[in-house]
N, C-alpha and C. Protein backbone atom coordinates (compact mmCIF):
# COMPACT_ATOMS: atom_id res chain seq x y z
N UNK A 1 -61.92 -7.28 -0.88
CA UNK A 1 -60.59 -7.28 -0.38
C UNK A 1 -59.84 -6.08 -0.96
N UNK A 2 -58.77 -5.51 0.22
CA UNK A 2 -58.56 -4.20 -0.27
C UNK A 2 -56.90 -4.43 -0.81
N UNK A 3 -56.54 -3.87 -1.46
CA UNK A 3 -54.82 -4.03 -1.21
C UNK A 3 -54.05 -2.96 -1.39
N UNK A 4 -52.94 -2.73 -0.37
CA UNK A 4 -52.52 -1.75 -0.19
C UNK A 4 -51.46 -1.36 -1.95
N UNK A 5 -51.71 -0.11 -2.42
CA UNK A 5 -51.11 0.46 -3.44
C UNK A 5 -49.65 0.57 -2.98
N UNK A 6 -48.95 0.72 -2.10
CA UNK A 6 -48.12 0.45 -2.18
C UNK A 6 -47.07 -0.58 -2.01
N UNK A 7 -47.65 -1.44 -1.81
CA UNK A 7 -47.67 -2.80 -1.22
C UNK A 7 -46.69 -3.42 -2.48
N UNK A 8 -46.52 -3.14 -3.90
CA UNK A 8 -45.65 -3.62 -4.47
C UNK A 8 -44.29 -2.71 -4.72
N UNK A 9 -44.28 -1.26 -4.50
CA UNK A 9 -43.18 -0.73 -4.10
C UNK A 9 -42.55 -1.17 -3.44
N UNK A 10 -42.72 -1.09 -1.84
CA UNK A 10 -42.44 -2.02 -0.78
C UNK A 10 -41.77 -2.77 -1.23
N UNK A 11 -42.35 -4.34 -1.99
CA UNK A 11 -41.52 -5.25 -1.82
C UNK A 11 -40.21 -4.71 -2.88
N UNK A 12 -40.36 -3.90 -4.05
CA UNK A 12 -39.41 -3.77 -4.56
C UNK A 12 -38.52 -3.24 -3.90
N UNK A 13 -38.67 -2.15 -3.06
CA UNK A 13 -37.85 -1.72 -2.45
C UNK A 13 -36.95 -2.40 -1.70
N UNK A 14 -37.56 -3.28 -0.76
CA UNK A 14 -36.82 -4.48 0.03
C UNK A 14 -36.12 -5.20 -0.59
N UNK A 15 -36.54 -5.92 -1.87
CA UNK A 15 -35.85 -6.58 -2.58
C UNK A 15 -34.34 -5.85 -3.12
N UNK A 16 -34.78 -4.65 -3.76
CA UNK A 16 -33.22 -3.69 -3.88
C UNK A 16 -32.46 -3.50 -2.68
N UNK A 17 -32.98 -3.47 -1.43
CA UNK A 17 -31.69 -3.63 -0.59
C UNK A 17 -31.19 -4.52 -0.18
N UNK A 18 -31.93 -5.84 -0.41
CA UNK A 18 -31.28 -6.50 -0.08
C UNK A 18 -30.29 -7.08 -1.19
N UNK A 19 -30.33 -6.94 -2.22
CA UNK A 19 -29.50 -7.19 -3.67
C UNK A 19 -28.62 -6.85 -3.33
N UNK A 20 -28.88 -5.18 -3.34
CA UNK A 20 -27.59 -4.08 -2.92
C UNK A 20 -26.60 -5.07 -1.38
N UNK A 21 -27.22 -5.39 -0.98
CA UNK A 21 -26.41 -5.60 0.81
C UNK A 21 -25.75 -6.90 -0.17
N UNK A 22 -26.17 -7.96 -0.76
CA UNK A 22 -25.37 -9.22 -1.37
C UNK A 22 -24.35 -8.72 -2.12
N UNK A 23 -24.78 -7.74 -3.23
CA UNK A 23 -23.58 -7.32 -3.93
C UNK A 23 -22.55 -6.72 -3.07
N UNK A 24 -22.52 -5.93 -2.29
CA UNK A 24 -22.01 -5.34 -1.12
C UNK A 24 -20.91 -6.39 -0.84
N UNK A 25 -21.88 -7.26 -0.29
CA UNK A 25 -20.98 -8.55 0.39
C UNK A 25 -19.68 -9.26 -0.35
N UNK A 26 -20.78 -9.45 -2.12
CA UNK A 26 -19.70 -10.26 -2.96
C UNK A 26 -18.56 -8.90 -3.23
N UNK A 27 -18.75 -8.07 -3.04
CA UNK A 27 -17.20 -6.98 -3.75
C UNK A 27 -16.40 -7.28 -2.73
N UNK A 28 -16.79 -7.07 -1.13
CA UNK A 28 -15.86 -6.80 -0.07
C UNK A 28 -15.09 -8.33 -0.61
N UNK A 29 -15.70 -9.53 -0.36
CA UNK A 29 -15.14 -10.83 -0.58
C UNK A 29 -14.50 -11.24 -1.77
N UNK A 30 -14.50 -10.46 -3.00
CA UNK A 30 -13.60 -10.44 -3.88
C UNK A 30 -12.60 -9.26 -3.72
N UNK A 31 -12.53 -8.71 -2.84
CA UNK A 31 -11.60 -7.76 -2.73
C UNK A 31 -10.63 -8.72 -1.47
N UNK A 32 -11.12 -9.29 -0.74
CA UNK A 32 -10.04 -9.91 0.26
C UNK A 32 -9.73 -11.11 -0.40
N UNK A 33 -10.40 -11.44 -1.54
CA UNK A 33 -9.73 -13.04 -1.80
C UNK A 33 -8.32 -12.69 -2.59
N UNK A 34 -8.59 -11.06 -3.42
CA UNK A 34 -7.18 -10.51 -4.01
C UNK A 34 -6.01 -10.52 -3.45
N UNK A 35 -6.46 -10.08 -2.03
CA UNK A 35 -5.09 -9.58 -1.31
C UNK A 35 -4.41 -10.82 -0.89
N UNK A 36 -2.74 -10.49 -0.94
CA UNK A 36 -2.00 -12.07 -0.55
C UNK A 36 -2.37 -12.11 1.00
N UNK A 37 -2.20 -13.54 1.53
CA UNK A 37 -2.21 -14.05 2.58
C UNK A 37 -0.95 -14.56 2.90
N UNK A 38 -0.64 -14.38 4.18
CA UNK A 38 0.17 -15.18 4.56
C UNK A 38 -0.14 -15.96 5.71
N UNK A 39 0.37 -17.46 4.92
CA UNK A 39 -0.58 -18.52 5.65
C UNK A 39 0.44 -19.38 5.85
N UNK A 40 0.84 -20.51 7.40
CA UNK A 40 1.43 -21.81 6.35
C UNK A 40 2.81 -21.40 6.64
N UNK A 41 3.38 -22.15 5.63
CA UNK A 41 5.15 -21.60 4.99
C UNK A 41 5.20 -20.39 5.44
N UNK A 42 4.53 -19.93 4.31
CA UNK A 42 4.54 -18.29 4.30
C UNK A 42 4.65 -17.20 5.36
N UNK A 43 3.80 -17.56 6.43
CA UNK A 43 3.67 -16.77 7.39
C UNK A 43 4.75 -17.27 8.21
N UNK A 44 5.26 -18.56 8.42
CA UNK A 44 6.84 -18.80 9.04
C UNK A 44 8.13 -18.39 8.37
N UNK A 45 8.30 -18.02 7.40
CA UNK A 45 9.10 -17.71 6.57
C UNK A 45 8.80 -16.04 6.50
N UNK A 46 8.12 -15.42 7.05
CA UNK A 46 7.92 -13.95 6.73
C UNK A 46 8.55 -13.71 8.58
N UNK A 47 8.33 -14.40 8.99
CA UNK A 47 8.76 -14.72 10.93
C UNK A 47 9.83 -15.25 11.04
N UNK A 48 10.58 -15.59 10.04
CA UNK A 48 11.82 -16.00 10.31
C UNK A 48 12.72 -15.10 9.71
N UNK A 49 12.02 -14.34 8.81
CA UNK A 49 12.91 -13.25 7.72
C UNK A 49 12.77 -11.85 9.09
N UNK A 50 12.12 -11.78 9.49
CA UNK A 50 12.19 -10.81 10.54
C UNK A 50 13.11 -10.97 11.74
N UNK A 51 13.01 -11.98 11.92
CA UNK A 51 13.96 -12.78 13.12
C UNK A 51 15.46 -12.17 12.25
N UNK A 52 15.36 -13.05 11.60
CA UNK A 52 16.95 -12.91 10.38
C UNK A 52 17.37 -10.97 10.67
N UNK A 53 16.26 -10.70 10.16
CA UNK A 53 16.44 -9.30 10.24
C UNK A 53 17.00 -8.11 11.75
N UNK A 54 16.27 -8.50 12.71
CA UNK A 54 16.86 -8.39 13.92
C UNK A 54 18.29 -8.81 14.74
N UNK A 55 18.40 -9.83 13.94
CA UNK A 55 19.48 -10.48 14.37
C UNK A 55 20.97 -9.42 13.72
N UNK A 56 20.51 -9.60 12.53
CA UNK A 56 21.51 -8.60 11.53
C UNK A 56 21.56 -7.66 12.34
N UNK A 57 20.42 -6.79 12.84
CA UNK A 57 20.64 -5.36 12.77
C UNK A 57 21.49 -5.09 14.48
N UNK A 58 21.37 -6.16 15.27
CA UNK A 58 22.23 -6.17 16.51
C UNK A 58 23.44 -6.45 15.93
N UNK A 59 23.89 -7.53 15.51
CA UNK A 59 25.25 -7.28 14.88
C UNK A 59 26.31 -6.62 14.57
N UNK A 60 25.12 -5.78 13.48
CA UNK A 60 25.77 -4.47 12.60
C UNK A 60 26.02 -3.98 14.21
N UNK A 61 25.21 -3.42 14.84
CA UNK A 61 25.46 -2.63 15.68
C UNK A 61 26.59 -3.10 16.51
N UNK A 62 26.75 -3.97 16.87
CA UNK A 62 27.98 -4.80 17.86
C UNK A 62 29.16 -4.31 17.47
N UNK A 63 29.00 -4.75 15.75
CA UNK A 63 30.55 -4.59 14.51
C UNK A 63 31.04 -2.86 15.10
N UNK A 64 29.90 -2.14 15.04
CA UNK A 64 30.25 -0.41 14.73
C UNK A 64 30.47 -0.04 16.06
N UNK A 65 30.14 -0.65 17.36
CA UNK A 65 30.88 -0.30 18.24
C UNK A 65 32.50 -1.19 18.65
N UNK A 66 32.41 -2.15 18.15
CA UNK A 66 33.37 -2.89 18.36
C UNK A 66 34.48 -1.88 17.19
N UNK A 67 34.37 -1.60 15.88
CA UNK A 67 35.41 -0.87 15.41
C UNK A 67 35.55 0.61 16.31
N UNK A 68 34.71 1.08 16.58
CA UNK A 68 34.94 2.26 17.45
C UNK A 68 35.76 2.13 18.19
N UNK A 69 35.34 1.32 19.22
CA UNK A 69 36.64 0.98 20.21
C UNK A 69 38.21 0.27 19.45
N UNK A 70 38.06 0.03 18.41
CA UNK A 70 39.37 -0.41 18.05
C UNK A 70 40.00 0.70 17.33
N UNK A 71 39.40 1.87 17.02
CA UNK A 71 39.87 2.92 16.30
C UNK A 71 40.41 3.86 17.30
N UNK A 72 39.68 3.90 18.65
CA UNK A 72 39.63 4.96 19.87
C UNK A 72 41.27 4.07 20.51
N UNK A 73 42.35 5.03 20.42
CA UNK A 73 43.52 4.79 21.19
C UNK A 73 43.46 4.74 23.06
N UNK A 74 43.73 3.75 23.73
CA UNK A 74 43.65 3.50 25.02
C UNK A 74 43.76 4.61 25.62
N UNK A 75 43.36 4.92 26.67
CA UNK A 75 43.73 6.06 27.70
C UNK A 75 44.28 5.47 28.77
């Protein structure tokens, strides 16, 4: 029986990529478990602070034409 000489490279080799591809995997997945989520509450409350925010910013705008016209003498 013959056996191929490289036949245990090989598997090492395979075996290192596939290590490499797991570790790979576990960094990306400890890198997204870092980042905040917004989930839940959170993500309604980040949708309502925007809402809030829009709302303001028509306002303001309403206020600054509405003093305009109260500053601008009739014609």
């Amino acid at each position: 029986m013959t056996t191929d000489p490289l036949a245990p490279a090989n598997l090492a080799l395979t075996l290192l990529g596939k290590t490499t591809d797991a570790l790979n995997a576990l960094r990306e997945r400890a890198q997204t478990l870092q980042r905040p989520r917004y989930q839940g509450p959170d993500r309604r409350a980040v949708r309502q602070r925007l809402g809030l925010k829009e709302v303001m910013s028509r306002l303001l705008d309403e206020n600054k034409e509405l003093r305009r016209q109260l500053a601008t003498p009739p014609a």
